[in-house]
Structure formats: structure tokens, C-alpha cells
C-alpha atoms as a PDB file:
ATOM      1  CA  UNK A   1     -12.128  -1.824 -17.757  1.00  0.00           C
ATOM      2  CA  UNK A   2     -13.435   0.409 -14.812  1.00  0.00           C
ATOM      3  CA  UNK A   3     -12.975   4.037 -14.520  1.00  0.00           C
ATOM      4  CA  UNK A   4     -10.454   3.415 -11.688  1.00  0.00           C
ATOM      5  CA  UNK A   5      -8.219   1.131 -13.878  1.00  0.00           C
ATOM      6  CA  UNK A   6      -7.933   3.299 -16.396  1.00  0.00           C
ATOM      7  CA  UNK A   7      -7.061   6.351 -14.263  1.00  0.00           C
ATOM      8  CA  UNK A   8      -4.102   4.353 -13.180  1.00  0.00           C
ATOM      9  CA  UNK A   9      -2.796   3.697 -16.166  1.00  0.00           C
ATOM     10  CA  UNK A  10      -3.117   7.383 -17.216  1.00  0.00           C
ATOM     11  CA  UNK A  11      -1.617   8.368 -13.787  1.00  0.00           C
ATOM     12  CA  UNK A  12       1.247   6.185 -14.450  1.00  0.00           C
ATOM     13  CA  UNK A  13       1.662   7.457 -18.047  1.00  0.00           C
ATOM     14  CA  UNK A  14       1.953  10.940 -16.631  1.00  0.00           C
ATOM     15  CA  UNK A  15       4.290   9.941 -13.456  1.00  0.00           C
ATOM     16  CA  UNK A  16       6.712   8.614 -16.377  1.00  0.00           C
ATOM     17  CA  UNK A  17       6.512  11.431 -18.234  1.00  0.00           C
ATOM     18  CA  UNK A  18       7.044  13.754 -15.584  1.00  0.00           C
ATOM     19  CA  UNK A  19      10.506  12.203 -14.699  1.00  0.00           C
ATOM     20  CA  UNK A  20      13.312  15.188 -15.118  1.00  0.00           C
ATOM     21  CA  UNK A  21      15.141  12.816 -18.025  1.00  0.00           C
ATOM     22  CA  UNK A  22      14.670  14.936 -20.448  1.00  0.00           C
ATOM     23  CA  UNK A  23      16.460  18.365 -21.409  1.00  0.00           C
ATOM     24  CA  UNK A  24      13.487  20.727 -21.270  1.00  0.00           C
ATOM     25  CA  UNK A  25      12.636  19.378 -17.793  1.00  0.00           C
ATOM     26  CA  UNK A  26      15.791  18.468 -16.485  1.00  0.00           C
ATOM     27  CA  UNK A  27      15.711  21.956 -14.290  1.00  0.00           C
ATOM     28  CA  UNK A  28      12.101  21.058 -12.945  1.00  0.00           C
ATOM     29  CA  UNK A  29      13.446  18.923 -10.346  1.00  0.00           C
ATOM     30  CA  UNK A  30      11.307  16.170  -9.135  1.00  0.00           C
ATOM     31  CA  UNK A  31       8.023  18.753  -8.405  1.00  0.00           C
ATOM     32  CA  UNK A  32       5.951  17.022 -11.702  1.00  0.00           C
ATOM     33  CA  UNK A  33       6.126  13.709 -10.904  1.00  0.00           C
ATOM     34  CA  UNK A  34       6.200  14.244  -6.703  1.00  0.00           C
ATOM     35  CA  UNK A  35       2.675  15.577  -7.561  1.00  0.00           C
ATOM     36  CA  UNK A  36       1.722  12.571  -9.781  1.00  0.00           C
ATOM     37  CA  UNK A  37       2.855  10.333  -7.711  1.00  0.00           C
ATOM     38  CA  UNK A  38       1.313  11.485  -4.702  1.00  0.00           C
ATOM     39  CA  UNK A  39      -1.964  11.285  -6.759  1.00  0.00           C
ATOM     40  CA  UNK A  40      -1.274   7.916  -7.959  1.00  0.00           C
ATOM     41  CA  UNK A  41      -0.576   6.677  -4.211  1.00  0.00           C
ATOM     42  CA  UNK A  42      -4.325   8.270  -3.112  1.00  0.00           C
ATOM     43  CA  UNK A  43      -5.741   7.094  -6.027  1.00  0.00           C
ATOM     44  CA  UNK A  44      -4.498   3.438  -5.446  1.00  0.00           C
ATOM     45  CA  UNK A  45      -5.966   3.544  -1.929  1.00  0.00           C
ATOM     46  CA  UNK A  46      -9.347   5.000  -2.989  1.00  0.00           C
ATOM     47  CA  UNK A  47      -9.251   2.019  -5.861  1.00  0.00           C
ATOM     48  CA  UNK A  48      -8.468  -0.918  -2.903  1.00  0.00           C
ATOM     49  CA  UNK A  49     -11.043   1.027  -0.632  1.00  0.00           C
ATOM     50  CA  UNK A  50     -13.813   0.710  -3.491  1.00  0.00           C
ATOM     51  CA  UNK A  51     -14.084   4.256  -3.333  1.00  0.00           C
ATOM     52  CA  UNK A  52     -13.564   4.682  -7.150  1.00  0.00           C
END
């Protein structure tokens, strides 16, 4: 496994975990995984790019 692969998976780990499903986060909003997600999406470019 590369270094970019696994950042994905722990990027999507975290963007699930961020969701606001849960009662302790449920008055977040959708700031956590906006964040993660935006990460994931520049990550995911940088990965096809062979930046990473």
C-alpha cells in the first residue's frame, strides 16, 4: 500500500465519523466533515496527479 492509499482510507474513516448522526455532534452541523471532505477531494486529485 502507498502512503496516498492509506491516507484515503483514513480520510474516509474520519469523513464518516464526522457525520452529525450522533447525539454529541448532532449540534456541529456539517463543519467536521465539510472540512474532511474538502481534504479528501484535494487529496484525491493530488493522488490521480501523482503528486502523493
Amino acid at each position: 500500500m502507498s502512503l496516498g492509499t492509506i491516507l484515503i482510507i483514513v480520510l474516509i474513516l474520519l469523513l464518516i465519523g464526522g457525520l452529525p448522526v450522533f447525539p454529541h455532534s448532532r449540534s456541529w452541523g456539517y463543519g467536521p466533515s465539510g472540512i474532511i471532505g474538502t481534504v479528501l477531494v484535494i487529496l484525491l486529485i493530488l493522488v490521480l496527479l501523482g503528486k502523493v
